[in-house]
N, C-alpha and C. Protein backbone atom coordinates (compact mmCIF):
# COMPACT_ATOMS: atom_id res chain seq x y z
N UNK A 1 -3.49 -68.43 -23.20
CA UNK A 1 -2.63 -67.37 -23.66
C UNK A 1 -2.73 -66.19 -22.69
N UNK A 2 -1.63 -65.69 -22.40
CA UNK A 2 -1.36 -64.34 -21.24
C UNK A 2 -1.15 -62.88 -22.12
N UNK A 3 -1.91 -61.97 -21.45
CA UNK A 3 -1.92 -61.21 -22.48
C UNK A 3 -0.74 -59.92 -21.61
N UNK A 4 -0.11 -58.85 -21.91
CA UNK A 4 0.94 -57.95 -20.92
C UNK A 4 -0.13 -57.68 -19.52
N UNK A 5 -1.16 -57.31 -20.87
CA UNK A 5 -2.40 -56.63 -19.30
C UNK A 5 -2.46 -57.27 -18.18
N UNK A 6 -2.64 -58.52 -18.66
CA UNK A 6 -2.49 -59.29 -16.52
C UNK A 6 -1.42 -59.08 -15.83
N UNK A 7 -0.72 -58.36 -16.24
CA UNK A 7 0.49 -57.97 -14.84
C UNK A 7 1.22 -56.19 -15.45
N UNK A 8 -0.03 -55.41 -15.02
CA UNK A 8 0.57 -54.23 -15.57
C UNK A 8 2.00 -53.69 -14.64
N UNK A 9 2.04 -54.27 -13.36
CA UNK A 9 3.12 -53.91 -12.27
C UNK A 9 3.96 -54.53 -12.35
N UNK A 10 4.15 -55.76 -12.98
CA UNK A 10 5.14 -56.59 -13.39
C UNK A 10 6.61 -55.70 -12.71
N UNK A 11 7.24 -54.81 -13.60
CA UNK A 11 8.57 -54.20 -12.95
C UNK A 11 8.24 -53.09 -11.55
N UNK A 12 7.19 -52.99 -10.98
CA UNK A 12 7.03 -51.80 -9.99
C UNK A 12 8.14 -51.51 -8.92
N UNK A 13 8.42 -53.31 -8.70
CA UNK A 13 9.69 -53.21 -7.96
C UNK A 13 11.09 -52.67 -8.73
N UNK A 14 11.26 -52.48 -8.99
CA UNK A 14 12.90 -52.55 -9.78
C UNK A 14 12.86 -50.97 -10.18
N UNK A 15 11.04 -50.00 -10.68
CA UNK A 15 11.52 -49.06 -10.77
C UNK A 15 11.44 -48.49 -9.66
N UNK A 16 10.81 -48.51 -8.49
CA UNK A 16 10.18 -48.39 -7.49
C UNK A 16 11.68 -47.97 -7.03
N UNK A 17 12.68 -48.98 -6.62
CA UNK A 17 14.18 -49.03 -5.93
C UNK A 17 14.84 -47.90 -7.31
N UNK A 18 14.79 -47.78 -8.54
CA UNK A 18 15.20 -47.11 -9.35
C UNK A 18 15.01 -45.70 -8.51
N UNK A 19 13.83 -45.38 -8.39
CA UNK A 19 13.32 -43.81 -8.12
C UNK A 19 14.16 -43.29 -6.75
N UNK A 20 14.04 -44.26 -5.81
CA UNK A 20 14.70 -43.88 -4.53
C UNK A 20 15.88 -44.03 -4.88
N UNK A 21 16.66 -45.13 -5.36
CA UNK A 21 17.91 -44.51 -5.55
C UNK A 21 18.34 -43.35 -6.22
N UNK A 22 18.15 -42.80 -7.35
CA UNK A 22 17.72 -41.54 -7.67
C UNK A 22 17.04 -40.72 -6.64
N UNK A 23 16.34 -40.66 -5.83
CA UNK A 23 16.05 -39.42 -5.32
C UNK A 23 17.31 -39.30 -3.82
N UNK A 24 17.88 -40.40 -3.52
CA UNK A 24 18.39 -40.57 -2.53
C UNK A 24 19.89 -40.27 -3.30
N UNK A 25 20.45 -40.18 -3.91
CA UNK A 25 21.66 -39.42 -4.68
C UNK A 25 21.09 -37.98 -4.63
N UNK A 26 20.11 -37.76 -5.39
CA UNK A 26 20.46 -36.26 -5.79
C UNK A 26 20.44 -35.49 -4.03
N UNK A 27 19.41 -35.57 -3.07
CA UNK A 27 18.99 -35.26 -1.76
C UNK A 27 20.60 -35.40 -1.18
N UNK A 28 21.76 -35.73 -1.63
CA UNK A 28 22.80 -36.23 -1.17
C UNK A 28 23.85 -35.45 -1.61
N UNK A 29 23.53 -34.86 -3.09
CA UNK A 29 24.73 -33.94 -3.61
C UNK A 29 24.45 -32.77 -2.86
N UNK A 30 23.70 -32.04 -2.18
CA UNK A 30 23.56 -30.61 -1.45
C UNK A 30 24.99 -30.83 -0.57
N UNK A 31 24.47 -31.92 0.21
CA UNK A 31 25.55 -31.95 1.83
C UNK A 31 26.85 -31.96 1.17
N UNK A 32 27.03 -32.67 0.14
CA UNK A 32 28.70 -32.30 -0.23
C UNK A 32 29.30 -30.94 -0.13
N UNK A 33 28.18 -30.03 -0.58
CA UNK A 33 28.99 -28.47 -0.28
C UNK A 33 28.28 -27.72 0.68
N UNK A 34 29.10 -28.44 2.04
CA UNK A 34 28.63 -27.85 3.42
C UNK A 34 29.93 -27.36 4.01
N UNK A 35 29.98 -26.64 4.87
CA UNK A 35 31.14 -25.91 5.42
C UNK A 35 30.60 -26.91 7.05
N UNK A 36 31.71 -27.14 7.77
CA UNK A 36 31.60 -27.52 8.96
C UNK A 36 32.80 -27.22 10.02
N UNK A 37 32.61 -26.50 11.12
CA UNK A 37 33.56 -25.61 12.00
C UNK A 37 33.42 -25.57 13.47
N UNK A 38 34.60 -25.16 14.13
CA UNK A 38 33.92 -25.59 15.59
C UNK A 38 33.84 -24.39 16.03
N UNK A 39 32.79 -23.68 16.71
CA UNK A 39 32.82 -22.07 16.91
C UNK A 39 33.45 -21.75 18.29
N UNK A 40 33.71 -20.14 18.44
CA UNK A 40 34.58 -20.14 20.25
C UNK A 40 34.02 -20.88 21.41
N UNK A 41 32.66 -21.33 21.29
CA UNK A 41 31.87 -22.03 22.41
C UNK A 41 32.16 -23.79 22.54
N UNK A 42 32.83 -24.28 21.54
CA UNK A 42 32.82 -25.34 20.83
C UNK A 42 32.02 -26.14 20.73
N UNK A 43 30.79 -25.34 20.11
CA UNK A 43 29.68 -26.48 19.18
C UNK A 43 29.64 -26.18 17.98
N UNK A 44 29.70 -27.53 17.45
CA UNK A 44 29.69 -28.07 15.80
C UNK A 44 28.95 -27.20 14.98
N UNK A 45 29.05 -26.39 13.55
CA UNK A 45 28.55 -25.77 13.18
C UNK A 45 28.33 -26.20 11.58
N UNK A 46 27.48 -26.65 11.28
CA UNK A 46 27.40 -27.09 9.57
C UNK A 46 26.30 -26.02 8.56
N UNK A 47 27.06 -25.43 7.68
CA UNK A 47 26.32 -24.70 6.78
C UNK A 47 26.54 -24.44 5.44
N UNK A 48 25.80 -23.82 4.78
CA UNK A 48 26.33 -23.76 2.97
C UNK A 48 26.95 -22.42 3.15
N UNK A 49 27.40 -21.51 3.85
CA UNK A 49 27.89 -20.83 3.61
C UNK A 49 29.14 -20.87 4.44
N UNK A 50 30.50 -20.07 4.09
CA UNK A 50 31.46 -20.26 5.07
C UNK A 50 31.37 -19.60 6.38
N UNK A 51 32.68 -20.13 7.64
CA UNK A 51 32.48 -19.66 8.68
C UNK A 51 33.13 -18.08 8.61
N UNK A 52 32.43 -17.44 9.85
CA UNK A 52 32.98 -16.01 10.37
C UNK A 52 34.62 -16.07 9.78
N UNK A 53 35.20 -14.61 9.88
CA UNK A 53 36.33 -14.55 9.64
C UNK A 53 37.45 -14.71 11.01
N UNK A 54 36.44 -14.61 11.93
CA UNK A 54 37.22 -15.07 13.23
C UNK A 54 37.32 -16.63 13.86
N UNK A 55 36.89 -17.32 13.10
CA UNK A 55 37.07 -19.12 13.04
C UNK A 55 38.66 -19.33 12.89
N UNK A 56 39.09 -19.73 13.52
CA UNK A 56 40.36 -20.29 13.05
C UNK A 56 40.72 -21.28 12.32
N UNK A 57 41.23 -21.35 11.51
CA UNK A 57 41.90 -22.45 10.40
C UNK A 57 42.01 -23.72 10.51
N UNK A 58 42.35 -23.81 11.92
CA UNK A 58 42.30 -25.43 12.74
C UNK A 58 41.33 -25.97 13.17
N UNK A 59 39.99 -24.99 13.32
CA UNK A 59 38.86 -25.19 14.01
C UNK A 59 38.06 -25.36 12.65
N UNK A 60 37.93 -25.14 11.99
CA UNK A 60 37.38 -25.77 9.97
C UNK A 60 37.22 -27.18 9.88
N UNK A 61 36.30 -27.98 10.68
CA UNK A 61 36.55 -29.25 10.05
C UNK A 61 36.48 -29.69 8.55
N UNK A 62 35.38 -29.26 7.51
CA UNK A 62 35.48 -29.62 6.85
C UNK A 62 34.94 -28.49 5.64
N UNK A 63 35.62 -28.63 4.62
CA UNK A 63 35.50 -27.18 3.38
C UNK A 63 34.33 -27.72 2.15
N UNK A 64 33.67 -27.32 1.87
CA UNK A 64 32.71 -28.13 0.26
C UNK A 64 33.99 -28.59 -0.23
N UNK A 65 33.17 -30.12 -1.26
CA UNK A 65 34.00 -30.71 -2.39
C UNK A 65 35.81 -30.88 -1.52
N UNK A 66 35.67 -31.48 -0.13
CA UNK A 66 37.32 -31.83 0.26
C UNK A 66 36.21 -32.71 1.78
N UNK A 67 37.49 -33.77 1.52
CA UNK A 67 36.88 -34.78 2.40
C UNK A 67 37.17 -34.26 3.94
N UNK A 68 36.92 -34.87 4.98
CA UNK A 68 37.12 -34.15 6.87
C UNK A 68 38.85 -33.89 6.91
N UNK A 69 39.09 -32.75 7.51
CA UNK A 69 40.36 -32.81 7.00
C UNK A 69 40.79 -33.10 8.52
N UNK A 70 42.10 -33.31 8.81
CA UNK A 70 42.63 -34.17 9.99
C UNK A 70 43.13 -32.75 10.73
N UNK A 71 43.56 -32.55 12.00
CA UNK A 71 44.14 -31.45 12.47
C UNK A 71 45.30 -30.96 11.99
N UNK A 72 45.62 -29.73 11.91
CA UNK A 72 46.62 -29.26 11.15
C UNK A 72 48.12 -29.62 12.16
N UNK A 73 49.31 -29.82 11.60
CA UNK A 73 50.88 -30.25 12.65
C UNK A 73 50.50 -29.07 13.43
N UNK A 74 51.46 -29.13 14.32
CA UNK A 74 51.65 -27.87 15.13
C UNK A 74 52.68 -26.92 14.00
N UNK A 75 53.72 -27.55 13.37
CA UNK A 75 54.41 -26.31 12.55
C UNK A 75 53.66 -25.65 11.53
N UNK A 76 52.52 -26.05 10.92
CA UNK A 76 51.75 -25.01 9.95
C UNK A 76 50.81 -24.31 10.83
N UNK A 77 50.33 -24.93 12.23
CA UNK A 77 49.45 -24.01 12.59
C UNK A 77 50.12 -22.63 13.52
N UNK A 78 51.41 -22.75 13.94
CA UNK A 78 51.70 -21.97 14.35
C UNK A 78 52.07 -20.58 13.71
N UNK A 79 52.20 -20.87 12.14
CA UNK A 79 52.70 -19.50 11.68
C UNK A 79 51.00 -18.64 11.42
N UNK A 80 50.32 -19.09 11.01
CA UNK A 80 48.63 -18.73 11.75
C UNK A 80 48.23 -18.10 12.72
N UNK A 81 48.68 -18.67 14.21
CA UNK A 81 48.83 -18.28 15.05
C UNK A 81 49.37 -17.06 15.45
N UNK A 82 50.35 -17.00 15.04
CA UNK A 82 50.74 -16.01 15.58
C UNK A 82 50.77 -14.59 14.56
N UNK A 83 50.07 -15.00 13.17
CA UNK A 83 49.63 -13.52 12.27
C UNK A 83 48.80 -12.85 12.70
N UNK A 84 48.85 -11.42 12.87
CA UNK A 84 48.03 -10.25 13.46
C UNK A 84 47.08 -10.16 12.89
N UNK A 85 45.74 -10.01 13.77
CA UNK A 85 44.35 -9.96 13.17
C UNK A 85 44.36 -8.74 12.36
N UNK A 86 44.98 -7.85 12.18
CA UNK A 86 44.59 -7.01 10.92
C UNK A 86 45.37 -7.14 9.70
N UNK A 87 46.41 -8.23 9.76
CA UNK A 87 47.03 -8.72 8.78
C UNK A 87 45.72 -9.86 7.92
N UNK A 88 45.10 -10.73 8.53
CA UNK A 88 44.09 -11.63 8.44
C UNK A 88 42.82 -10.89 7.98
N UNK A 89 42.44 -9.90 8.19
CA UNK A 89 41.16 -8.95 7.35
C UNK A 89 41.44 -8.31 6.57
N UNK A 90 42.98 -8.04 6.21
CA UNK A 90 43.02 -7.81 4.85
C UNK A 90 43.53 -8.65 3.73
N UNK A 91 43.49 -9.86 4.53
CA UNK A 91 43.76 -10.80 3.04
C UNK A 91 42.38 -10.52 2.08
N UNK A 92 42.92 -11.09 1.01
CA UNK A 92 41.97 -10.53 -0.48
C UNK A 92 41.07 -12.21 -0.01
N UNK A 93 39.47 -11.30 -0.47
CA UNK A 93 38.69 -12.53 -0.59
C UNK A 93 38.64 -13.28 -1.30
N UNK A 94 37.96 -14.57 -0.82
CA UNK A 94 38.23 -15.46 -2.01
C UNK A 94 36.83 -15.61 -3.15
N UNK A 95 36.72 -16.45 -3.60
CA UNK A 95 35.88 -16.50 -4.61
C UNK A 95 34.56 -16.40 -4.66
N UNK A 96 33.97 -17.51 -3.21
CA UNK A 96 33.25 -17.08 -2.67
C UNK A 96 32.65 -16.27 -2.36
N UNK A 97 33.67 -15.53 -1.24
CA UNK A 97 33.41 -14.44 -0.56
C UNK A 97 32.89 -13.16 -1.50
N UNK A 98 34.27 -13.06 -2.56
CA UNK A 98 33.14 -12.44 -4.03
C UNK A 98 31.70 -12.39 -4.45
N UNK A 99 31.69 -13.55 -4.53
CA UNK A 99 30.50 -13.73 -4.99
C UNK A 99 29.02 -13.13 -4.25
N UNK A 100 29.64 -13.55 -3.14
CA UNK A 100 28.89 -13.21 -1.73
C UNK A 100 28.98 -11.62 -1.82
N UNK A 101 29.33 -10.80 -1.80
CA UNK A 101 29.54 -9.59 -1.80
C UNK A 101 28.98 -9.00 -3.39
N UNK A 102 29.15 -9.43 -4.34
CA UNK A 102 28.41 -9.52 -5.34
C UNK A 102 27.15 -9.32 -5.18
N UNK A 103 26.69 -10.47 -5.10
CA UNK A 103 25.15 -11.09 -5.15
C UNK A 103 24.16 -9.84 -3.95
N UNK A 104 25.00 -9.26 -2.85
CA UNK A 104 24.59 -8.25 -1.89
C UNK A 104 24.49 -7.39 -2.57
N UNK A 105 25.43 -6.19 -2.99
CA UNK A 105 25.52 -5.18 -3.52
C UNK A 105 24.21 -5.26 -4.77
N UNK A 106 24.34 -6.07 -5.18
CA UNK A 106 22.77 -6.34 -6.39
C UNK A 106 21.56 -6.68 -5.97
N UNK A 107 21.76 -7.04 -4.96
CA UNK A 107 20.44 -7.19 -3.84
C UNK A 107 19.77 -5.80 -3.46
N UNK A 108 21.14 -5.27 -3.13
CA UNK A 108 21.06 -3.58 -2.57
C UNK A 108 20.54 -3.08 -3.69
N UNK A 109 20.62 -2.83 -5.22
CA UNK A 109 20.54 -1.91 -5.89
C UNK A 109 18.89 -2.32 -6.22
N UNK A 110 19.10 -3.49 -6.59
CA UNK A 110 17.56 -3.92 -6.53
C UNK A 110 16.51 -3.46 -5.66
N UNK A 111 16.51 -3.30 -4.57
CA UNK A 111 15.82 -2.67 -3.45
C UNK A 111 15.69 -1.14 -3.91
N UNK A 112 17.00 -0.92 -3.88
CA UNK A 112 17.45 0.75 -4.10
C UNK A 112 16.32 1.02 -5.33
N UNK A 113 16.52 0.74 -6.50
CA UNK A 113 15.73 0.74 -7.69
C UNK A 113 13.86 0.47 -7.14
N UNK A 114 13.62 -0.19 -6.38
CA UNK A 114 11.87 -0.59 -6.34
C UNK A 114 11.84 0.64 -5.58
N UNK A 115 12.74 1.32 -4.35
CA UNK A 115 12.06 1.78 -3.49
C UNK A 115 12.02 3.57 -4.47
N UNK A 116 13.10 3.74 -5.36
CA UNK A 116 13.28 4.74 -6.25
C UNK A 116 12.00 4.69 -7.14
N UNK A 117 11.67 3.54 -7.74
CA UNK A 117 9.93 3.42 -8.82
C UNK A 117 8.60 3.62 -7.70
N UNK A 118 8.86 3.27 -6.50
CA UNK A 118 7.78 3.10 -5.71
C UNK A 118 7.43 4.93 -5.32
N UNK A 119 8.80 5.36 -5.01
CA UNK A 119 8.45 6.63 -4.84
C UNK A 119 8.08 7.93 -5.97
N UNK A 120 8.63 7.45 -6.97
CA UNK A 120 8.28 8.21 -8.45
C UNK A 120 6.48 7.55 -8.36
N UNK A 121 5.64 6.99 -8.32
CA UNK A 121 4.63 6.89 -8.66
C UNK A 121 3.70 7.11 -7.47
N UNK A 122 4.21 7.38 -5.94
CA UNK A 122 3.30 7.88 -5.27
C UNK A 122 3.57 9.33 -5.44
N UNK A 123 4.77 9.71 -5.92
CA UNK A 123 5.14 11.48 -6.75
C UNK A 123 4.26 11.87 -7.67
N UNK A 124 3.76 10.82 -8.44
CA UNK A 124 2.70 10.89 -9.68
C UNK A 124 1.67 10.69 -9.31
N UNK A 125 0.90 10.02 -8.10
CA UNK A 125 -0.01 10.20 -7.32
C UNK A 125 -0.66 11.64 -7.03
N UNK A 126 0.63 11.84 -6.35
CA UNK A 126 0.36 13.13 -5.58
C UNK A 126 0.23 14.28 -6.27
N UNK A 127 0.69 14.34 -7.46
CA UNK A 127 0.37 15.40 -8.38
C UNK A 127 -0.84 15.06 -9.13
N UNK A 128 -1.29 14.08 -9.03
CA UNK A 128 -2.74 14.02 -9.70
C UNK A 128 -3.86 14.69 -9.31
N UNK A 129 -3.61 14.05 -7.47
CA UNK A 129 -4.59 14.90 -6.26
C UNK A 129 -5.03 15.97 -6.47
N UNK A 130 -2.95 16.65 -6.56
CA UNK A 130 -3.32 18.14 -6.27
C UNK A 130 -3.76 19.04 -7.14
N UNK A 131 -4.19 18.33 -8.38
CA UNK A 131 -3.83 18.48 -9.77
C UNK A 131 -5.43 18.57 -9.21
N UNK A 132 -6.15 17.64 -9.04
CA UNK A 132 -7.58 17.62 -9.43
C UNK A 132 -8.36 17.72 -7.84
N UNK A 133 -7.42 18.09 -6.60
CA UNK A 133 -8.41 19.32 -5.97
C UNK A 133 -8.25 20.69 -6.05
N UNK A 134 -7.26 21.30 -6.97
CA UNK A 134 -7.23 22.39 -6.78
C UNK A 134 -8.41 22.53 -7.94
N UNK A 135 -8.60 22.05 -8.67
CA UNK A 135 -9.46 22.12 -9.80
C UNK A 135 -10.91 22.22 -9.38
N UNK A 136 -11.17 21.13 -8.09
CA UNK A 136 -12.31 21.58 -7.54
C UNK A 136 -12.56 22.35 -6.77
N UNK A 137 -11.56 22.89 -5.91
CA UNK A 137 -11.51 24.11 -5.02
C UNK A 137 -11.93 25.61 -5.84
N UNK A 138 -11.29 25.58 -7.42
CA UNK A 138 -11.50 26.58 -8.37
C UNK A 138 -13.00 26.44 -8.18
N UNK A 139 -13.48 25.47 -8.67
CA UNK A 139 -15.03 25.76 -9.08
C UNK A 139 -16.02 25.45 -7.64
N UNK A 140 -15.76 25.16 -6.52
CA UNK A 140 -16.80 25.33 -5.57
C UNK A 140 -16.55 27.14 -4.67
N UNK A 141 -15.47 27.55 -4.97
CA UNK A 141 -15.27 28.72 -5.14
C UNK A 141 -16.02 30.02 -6.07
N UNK A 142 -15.90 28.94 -6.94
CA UNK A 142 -16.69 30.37 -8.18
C UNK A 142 -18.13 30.77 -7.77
N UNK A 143 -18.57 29.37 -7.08
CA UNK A 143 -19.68 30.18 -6.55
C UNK A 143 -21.00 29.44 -7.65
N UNK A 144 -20.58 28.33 -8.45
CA UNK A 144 -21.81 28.25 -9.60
C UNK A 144 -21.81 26.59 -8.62
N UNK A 145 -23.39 26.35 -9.36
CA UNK A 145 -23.75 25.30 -8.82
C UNK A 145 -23.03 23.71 -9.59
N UNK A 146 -23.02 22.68 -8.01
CA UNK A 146 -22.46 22.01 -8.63
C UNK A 146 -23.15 20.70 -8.57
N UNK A 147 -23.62 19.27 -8.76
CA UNK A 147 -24.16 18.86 -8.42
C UNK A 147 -23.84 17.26 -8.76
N UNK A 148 -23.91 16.56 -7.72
CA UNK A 148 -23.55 15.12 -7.92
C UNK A 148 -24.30 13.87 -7.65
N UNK A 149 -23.83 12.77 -7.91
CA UNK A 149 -24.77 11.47 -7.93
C UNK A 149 -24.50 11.14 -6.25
N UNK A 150 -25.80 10.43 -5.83
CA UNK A 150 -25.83 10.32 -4.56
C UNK A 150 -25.41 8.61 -4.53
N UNK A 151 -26.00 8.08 -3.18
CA UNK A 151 -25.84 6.46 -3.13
C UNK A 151 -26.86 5.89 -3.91
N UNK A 152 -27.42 6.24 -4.38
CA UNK A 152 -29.28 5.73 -4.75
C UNK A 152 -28.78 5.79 -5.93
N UNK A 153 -27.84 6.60 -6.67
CA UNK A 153 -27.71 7.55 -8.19
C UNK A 153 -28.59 8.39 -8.84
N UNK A 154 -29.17 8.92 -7.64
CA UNK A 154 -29.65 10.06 -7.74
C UNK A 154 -29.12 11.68 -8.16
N UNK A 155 -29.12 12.36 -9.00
CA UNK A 155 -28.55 14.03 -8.94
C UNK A 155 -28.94 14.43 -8.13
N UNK A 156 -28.23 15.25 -7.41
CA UNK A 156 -28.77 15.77 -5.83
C UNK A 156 -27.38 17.21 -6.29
N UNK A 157 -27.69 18.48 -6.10
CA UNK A 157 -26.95 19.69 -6.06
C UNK A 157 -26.78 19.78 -4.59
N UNK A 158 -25.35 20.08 -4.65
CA UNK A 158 -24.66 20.67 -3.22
C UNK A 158 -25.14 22.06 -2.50
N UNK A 159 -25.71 22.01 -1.33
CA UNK A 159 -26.54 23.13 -0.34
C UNK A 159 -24.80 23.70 0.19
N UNK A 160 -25.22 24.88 0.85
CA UNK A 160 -24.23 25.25 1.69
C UNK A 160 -23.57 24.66 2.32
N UNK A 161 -23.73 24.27 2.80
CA UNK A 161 -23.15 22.86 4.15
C UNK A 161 -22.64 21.85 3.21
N UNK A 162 -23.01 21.64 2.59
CA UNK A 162 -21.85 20.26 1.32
C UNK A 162 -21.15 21.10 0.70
N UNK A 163 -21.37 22.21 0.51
CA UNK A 163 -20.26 23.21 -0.41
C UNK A 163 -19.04 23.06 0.67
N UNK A 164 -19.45 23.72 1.71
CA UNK A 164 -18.23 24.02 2.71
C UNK A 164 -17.39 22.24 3.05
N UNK A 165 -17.93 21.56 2.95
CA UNK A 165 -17.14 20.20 3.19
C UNK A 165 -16.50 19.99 2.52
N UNK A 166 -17.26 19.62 1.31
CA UNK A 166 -16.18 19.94 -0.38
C UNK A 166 -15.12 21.26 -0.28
N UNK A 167 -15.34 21.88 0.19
CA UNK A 167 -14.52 22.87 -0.17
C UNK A 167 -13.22 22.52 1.16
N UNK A 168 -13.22 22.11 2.16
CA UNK A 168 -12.65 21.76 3.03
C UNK A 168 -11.76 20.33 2.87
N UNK A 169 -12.61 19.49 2.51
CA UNK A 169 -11.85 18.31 1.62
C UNK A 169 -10.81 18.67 0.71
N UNK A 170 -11.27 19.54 0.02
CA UNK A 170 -10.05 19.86 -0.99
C UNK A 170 -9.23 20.26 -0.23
N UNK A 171 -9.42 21.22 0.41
CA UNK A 171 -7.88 22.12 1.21
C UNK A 171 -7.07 21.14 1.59
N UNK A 172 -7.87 20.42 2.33
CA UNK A 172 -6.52 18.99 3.32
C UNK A 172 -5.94 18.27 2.02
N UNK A 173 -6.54 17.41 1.05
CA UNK A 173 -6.14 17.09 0.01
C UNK A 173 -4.39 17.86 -0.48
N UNK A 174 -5.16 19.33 -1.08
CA UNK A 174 -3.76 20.85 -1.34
C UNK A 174 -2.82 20.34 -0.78
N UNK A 175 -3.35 20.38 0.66
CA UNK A 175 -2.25 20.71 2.30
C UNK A 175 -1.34 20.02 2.38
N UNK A 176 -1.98 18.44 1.91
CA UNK A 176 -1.32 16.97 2.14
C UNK A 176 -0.01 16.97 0.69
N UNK A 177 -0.73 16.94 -0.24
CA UNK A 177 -0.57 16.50 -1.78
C UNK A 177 0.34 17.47 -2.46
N UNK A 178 -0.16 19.17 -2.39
CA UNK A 178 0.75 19.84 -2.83
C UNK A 178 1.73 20.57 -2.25
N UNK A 179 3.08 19.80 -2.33
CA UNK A 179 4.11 20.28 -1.57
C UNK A 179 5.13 21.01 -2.87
């Protein structure tokens, strides 16, 4: 009697070709929406986004989701031809191109917005500083003793010569911080 267990791989093949065909479709739907164009130098250009606005219409080999398209007659490409490039930059964009211009402008504000929070909190920084050296400038001024933990954590009171440093530290601190 055979029990499943003696051949746990039994199907390995069948899913094995399953998986690659599956991974070899999906790896396959990207390239469908590729733009492909011949640029003024004429080398081949393939990308997900569309070409420059100075590509010509005839030079487009191929658009996303539309199969290689064949060269255009000479009677449709000529009325092309001969439309004025500032007639051609102001055609209305297309959907794309929307989108594309979209997705920027929100890019922009996004930036705009971090670099607006980034600067409100080195603003709140800086008023903390000045906030808490002028506070010590008050009291190594007054003249009363002041006294702090060393590296050891030791109390050790500030001599003349550490007064004046402290008291000098603060100023640049002021100088820097309170504008």
């Amino acid at each position: 009697m055979r029990l499943i267990a003696d051949r746990p791989f039994r199907n390995l093949p069948a899913l094995l070709a399953a998986v690659l065909a599956f991974a070899a479709l999906v790896t396959a739907l990207p390239a469908q929406a590729q733009w492909k164009w011949r640029d003024k130098d004429g080398r081949i250009t393939v990308s997900d986004l569309p070409p420059p606005r100075e590509v010509p219409e005839k030079d487009i080999l191929r658009k996303p989701n539309s199969a290689t398209r064949a060269a255009a007659p000479a009677a449709v490409a000529a009325p092309a031809a001969t439309t004025p490039p500032a007639a051609a930059a102001s055609a209305p964009p297309t959907a794309l191109e929307r989108e594309v211009q979209a997705r920027k402008r929100a890019a922009d504000e996004e930036k705009a917005a971090k670099a607006r929070a980034e600067e409100a909190r080195n603003a709140t920084r800086r008023a903390e500083n000045c906030r808490q050296a002028r506070n010590q400038l008050t009291a190594l001024e007054s003249g009363q003793r002041i006294a702090r933990t060393n590296d050891k954590g030791e109390r050790e009171v500030l001599d003349d010569q550490g007064r004046a440093q402290e008291t000098q530290r603060a100023r640049e601190v002021i100088a820097s911080d309170c504008r």
